[in-house]
Protein backbone atom coordinates (compact mmCIF):
# COMPACT_ATOMS: atom_id res chain seq x y z
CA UNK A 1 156.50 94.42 23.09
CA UNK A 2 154.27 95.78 26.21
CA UNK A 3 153.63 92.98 29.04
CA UNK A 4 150.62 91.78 30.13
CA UNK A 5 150.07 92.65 34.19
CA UNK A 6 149.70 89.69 36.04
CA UNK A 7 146.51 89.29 37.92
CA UNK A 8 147.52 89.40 41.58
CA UNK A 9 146.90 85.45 43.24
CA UNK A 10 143.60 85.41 45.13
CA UNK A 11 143.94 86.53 48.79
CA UNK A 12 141.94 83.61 49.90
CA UNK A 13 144.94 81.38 48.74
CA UNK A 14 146.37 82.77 52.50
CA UNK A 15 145.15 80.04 55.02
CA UNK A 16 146.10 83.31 57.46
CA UNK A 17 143.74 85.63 56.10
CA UNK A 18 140.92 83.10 55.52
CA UNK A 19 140.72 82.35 58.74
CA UNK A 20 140.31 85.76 59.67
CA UNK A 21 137.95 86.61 56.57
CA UNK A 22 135.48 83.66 58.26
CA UNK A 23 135.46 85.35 61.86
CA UNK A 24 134.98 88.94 60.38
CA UNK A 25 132.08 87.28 57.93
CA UNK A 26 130.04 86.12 60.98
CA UNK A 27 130.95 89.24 63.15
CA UNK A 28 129.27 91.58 60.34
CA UNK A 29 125.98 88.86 60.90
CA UNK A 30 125.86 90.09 64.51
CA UNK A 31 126.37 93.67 63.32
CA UNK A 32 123.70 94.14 60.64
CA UNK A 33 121.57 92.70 63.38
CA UNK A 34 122.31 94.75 65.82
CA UNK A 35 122.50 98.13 63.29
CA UNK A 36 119.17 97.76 62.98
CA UNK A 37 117.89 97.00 66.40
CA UNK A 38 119.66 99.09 68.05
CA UNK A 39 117.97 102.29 66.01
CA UNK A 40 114.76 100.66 65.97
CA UNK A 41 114.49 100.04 70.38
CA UNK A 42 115.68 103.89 70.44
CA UNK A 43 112.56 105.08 68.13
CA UNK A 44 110.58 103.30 69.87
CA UNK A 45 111.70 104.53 73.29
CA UNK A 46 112.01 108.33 72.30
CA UNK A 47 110.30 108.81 68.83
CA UNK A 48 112.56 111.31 68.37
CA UNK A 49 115.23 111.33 64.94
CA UNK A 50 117.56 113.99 67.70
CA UNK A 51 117.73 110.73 69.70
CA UNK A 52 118.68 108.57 66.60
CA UNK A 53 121.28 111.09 65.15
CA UNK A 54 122.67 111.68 69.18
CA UNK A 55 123.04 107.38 68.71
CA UNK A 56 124.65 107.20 65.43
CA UNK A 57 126.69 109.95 66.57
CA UNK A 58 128.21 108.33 69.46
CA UNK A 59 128.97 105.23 67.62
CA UNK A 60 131.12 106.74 64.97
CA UNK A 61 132.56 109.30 67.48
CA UNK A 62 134.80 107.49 68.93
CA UNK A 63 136.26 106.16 65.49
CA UNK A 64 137.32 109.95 65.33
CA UNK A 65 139.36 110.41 68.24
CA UNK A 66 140.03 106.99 69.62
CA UNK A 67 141.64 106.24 66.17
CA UNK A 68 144.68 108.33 66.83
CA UNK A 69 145.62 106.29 69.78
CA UNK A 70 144.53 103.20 67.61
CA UNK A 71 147.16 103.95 65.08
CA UNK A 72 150.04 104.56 67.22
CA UNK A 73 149.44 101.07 69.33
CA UNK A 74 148.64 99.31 65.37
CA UNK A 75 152.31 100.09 64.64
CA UNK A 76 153.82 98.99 67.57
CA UNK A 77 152.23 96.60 69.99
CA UNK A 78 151.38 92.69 68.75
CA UNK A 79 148.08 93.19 67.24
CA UNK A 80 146.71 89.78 67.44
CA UNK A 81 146.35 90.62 71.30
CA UNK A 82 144.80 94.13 70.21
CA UNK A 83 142.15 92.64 68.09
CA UNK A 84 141.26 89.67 70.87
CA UNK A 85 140.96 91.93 73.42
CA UNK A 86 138.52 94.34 71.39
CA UNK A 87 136.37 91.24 70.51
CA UNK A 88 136.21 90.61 74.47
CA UNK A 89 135.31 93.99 75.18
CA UNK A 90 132.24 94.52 72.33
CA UNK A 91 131.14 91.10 73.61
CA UNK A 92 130.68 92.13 77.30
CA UNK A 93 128.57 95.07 76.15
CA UNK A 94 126.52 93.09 74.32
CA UNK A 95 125.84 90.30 77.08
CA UNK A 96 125.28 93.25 78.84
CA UNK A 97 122.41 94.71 76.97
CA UNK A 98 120.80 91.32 76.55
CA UNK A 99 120.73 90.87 80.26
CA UNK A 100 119.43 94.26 81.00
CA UNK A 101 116.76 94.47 78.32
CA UNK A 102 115.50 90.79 78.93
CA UNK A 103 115.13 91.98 82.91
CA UNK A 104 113.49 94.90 81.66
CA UNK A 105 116.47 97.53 82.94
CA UNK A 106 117.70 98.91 79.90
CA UNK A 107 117.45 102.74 79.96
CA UNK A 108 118.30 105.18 76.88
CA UNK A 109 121.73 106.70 79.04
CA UNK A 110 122.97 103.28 78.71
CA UNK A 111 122.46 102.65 75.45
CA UNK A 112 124.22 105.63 74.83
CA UNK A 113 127.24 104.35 76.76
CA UNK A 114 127.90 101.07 75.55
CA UNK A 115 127.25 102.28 71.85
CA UNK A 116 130.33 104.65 72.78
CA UNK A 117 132.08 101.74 74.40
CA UNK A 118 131.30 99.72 71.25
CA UNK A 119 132.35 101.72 69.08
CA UNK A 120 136.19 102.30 71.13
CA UNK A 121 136.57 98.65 70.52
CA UNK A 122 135.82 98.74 67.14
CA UNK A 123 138.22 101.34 66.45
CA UNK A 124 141.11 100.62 67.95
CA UNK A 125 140.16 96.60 65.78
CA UNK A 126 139.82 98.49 62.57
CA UNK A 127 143.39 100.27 63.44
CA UNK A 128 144.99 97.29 64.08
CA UNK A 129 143.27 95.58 61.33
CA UNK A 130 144.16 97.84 58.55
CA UNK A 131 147.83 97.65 58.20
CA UNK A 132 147.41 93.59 59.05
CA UNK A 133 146.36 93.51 55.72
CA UNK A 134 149.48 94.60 53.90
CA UNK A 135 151.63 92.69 56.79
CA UNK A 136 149.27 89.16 55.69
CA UNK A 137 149.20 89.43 51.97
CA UNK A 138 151.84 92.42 50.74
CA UNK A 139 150.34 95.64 48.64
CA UNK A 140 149.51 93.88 45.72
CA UNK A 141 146.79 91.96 47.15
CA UNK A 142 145.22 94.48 49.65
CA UNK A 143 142.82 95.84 47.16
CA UNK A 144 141.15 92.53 46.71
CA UNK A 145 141.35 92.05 50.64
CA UNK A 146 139.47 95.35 51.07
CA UNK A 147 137.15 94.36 48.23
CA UNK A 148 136.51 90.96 50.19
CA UNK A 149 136.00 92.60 53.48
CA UNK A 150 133.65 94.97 52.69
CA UNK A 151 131.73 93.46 49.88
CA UNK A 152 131.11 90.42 52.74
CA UNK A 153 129.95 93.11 55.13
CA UNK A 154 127.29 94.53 52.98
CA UNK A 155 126.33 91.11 51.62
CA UNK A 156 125.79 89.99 54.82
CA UNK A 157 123.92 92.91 55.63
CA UNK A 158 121.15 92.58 52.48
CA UNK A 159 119.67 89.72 54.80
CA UNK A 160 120.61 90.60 58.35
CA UNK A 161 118.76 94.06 58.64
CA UNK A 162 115.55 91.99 56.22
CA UNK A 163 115.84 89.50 59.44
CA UNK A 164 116.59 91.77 62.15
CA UNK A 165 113.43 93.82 61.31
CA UNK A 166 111.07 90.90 61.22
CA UNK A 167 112.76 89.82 64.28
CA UNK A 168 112.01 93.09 65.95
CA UNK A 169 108.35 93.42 64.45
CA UNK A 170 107.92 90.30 66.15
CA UNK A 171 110.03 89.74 69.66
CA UNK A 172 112.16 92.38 69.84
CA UNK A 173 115.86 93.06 70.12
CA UNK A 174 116.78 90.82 72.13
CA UNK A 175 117.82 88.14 69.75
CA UNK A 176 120.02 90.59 67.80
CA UNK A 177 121.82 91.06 70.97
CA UNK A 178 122.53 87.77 71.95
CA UNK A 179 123.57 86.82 68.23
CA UNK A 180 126.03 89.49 68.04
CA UNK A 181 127.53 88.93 71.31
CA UNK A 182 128.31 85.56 69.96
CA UNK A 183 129.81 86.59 66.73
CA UNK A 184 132.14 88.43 68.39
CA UNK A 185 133.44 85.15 70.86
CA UNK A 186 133.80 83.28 67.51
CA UNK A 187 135.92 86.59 66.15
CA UNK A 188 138.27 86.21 69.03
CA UNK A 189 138.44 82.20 68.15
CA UNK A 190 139.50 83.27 64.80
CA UNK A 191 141.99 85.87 65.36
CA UNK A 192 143.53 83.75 68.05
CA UNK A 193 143.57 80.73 65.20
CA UNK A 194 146.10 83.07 63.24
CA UNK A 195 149.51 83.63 64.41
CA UNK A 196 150.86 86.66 63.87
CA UNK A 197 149.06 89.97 62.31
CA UNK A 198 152.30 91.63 62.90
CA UNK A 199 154.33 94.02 63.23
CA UNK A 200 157.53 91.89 62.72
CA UNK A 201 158.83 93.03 66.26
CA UNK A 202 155.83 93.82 68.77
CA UNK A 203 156.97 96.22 71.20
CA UNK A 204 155.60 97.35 75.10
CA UNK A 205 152.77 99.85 74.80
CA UNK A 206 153.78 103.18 73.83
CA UNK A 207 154.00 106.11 76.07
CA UNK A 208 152.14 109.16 75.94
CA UNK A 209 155.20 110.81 74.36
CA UNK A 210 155.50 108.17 71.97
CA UNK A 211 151.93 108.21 71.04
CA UNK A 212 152.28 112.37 70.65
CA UNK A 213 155.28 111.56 68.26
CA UNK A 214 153.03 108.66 66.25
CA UNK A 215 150.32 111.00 65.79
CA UNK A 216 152.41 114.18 64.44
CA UNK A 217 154.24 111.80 62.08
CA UNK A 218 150.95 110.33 60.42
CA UNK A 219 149.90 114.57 60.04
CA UNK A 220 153.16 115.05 58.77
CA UNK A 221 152.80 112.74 56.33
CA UNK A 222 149.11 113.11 55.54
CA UNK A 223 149.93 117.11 55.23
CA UNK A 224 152.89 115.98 52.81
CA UNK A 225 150.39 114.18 50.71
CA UNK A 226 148.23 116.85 48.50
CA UNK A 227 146.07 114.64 46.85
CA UNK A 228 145.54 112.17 50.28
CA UNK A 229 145.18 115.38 52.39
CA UNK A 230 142.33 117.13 49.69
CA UNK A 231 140.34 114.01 49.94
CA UNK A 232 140.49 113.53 53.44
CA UNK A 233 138.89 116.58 53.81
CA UNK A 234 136.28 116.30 50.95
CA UNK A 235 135.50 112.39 52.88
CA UNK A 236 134.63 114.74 55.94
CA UNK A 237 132.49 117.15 54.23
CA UNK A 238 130.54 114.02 52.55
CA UNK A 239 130.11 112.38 55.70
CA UNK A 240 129.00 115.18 57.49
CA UNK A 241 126.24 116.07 54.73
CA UNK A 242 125.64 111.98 54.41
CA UNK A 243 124.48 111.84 58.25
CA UNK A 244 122.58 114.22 57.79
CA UNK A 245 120.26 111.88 55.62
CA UNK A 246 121.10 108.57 56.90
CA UNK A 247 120.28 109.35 60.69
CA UNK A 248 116.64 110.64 59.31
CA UNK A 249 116.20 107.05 57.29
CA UNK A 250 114.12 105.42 60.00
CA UNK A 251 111.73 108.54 60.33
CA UNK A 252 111.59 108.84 57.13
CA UNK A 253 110.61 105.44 55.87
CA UNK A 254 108.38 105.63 59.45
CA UNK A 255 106.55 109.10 58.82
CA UNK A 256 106.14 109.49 55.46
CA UNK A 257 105.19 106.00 54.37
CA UNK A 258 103.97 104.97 57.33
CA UNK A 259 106.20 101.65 56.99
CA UNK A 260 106.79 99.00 59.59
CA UNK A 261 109.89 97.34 60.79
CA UNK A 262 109.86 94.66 58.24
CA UNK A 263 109.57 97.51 55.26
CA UNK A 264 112.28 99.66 56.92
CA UNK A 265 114.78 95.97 57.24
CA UNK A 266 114.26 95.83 53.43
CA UNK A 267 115.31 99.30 52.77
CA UNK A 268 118.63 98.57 54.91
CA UNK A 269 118.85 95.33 52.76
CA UNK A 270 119.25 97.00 49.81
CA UNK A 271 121.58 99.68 51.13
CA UNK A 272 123.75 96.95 52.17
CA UNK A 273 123.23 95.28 48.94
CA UNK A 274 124.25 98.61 46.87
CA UNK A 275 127.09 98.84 48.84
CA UNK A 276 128.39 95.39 48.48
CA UNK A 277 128.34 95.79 44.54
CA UNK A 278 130.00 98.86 44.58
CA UNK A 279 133.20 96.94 46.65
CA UNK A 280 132.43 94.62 44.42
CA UNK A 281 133.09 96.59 41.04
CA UNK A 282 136.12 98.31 42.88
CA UNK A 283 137.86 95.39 43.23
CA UNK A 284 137.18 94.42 39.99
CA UNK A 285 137.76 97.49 38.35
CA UNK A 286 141.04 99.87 37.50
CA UNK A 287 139.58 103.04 36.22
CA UNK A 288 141.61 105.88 36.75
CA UNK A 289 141.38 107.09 40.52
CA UNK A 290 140.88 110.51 40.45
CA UNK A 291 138.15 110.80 37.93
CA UNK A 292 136.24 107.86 39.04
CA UNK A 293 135.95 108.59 42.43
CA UNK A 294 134.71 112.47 42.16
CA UNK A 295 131.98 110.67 39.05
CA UNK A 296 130.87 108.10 41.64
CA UNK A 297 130.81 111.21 44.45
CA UNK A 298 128.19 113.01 41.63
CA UNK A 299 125.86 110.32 40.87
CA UNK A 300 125.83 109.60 45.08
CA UNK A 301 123.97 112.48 45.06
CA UNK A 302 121.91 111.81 42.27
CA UNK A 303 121.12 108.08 43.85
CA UNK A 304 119.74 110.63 46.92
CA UNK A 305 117.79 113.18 45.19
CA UNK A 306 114.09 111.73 44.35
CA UNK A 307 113.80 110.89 48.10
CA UNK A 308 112.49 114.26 48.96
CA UNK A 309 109.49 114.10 46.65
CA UNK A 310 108.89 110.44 46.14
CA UNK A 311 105.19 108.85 47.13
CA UNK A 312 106.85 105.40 46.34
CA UNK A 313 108.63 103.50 49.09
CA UNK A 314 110.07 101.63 45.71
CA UNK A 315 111.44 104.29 44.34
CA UNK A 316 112.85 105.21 47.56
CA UNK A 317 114.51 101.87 48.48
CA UNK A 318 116.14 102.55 44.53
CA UNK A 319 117.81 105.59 45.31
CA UNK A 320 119.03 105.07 48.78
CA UNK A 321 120.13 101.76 47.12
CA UNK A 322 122.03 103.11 43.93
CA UNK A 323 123.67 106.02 46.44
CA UNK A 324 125.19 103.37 48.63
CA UNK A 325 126.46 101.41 45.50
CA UNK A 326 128.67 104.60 44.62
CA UNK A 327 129.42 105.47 48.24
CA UNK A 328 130.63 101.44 48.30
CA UNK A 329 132.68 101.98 45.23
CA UNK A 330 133.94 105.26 46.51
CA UNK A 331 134.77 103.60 50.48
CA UNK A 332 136.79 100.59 48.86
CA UNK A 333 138.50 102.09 46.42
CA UNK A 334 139.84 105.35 48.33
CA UNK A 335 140.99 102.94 51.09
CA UNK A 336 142.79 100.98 48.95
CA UNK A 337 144.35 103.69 47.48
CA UNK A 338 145.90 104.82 50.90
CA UNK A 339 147.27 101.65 51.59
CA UNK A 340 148.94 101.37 48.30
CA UNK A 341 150.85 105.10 48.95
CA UNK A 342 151.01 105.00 52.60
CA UNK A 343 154.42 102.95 54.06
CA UNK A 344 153.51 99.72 55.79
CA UNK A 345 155.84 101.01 58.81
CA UNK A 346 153.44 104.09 59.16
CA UNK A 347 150.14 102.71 58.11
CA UNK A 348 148.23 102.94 61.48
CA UNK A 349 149.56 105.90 62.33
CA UNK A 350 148.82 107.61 59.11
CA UNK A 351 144.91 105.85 58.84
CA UNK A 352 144.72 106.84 62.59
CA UNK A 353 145.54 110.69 61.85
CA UNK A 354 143.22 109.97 58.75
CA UNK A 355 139.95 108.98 59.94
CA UNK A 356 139.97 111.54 62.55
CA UNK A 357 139.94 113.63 59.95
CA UNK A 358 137.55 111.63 57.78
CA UNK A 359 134.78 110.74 60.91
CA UNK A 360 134.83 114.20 62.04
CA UNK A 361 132.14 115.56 60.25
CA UNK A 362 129.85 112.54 60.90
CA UNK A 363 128.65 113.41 64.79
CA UNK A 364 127.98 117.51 63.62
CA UNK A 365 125.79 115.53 60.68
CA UNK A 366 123.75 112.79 62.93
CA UNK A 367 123.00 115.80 65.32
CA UNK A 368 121.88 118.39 62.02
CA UNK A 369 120.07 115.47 60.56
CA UNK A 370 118.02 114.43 63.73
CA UNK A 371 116.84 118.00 64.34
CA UNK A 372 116.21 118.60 61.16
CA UNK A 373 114.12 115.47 61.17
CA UNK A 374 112.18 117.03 63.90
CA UNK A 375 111.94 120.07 63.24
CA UNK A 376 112.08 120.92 59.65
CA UNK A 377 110.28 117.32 58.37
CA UNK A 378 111.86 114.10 56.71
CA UNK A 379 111.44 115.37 53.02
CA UNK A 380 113.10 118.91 53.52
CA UNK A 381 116.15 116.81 55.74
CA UNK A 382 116.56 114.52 52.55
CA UNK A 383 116.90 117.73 49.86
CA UNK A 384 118.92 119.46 52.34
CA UNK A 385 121.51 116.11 52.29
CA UNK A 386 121.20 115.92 48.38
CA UNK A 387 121.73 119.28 47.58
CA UNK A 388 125.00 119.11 49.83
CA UNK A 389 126.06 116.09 48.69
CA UNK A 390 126.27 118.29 44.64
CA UNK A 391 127.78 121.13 46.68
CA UNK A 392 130.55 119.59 47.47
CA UNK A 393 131.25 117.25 44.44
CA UNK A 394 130.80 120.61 42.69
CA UNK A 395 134.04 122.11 44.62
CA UNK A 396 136.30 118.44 44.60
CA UNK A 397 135.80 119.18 40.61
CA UNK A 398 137.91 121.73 40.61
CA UNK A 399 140.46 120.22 42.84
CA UNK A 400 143.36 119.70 39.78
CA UNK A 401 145.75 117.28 42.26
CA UNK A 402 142.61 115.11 42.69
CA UNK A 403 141.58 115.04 39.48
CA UNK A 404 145.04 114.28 38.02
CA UNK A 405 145.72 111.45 41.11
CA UNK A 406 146.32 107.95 39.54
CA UNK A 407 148.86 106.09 41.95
């Protein structure tokens, strides 16, 4: 007689990881704010998309590079410390920004740095978080913790960016700054609440020789991996092509409907919205891997595709709406999937080596996407980022390892 597969216990059922959860729930408040705000103060300083894609650029750049160093320290140094003292750091950038655009000092250069500075805090938290989440709850349960984490993100972003625009329309950024500067003090008070995120023996920071060794053991395993390795690579080629539209969002909703702040805060509600439901179904869900991730890859692009001939902001919101559902489903499941195959003893490492991999093709994109926006015109850089986006779903479906992947 076959047995029935028991439903794995709730991950909120961890006192550990529900502290955490809470910190991480209001820290995404403070970041939808500030998502929006910060793209909105640069169009309005430079009117330029180049300027836009150069910003959303630098913020995922350093997600790239810095993550290799973030994986090797993940694995070996205690990462409760890691993930307090990358709270501390985003926070002083933001008190920063609120203090010089309240004195009226803020220039465009340093907007550029702190998003890079940012965004090095955030990666080296997001390397240390990752394997937490197998250390706090064991593999059964990361899927639903991954589910949790980013369905809560994007929920919390269909009202934050709604807010943050109105906000904006009416005094500006600066209460986006403040609010995520203090999101990110209450994320330290929440980390620090828990007691260990592991690893079971913390060691001393690792040397540059040991961090050399970390990073050619997560390639060597990523390379060993067929199926992890194809889709790493397909992730970059979809990001890259993705920038290319998303950076042009704000222009585009801008120029060719002539919308205001408020109008472009709903469209980046609903994004968030689609996104949430797609973590949402993915952690409800157990359709075979392979297949469903390279169907929710196709209709992505089909989500994109009336935007470049569209008169209807409606219609508009729809699409970029129903794209982000499958790029949610696509973002929870495939991460999940990792941490299921990957060790726990090489999991930083190996998402380290991984989204360096993944990220890479996201600053070439912004950059494409913000001079296209200029140059070319917000319709033609939304049909070149569809017809890309069936480009390369056209070549994963031939990809046999991917196709047959069901771990």
């Amino acid at each position: 007689m076959a047995t029935a597969t028991a439903r794995p216990a709730s991950v909120f059922r961890s006192s550990a990881f529900s502290r955490f959860y809470a910190g991480q729930a209001l820290s995404y408040l403070g970041d939808g704010l500030r998502t929006l705000a910060i793209p909105l103060l640069v169009f309005r300083l430079t009117a330029s998309a180049t300027a836009l894609g150069w910003t959303w650029g630098l913020e995922v750049l350093p997600y790239a590079f810095v993550s290799l160093i973030a994986g090797s320290l993940a694995d070996r140094v205690n990462r409760r410390r890691l993930m307090i003292v990358c709270d501390a750091l985003r926070f002083t950038v933001m008190v920063l920004f609120a203090v010089l655009f309240a004195t009226g000092h803020l220039q465009l250069w340093m907007i550029y740095t702190g998003v890079l500075v940012l965004a090095t805090g955030g990666s080296v938290f997001l390397g240390a978080q990752m394997p937490s989440l197998p250390f706090l709850l064991g593999k059964d349960r990361v899927k639903g913790a991954v589910a949790a984490l980013a369905a809560t993100e994007q929920s919390v972003n269909l009202v934050a960016p709604p807010i943050g625009g109105v906000l904006f329309g009416l005094v500006g950024p600066l209460p986006a700054l403040v609010i995520n500067a203090i999101t990110y003090l209450i994320s330290q008070v929440a980390v620090a609440s828990v007691r260990t995120f592991g690893p079971d023996v913390p060691g001393a920071l690792p040397s540059l020789r040991e961090i050399a060794a970390d990073i050619a053991a997560g390639w060597r395993f990523l390379c060993s991996d067929k199926a992890m390795l194809r889709l790493s690579i397909a992730s970059c080629c979809f990001n890259f092509i993705g920038s290319v539209g998303f950076v042009a969002l704000i222009p585009y909703f801008k120029l060719a409907f002539r919308a205001g702040d408020h109008v472009i805060g709903i469209a980046f509600g609903c994004f968030a919205a689609g996104a949430a439901l797609g973590a949402y179904l993915a952690g409800r869900t157990q359709w075979a891997f392979g297949p469903a991730v390279i169907l929710a890859y196709l209709l992505d692009g089909v989500g994109w595709l009336p935007l470049p001939w569209t008169h209807s902001p409606a219609i508009a919101i729809g699409g970029v709406a129903f794209s982000s559902l499958c790029s949610g489903y696509v973002i929870t499941t495939v991460i999940s999937w990792r941490l299921r195959v990957i060790p726990e003893a090489l999991a930083g490492r190996v998402f380290g080596v991984i989204r360096f991999v993944v990220l890479g093709g996201i600053l070439p994109g912004s950059v494409l996407g913000g001079w296209c926006g200029d140059h070319l015109g917000v319709r033609m850089t939304m049909l070149i980022s569809a017809v890309g986006y069936f480009a390369f779903t056209g070549i994963l479906v031939f990809s046999r390892t991917v196709r047959a992947e069901r771990r």
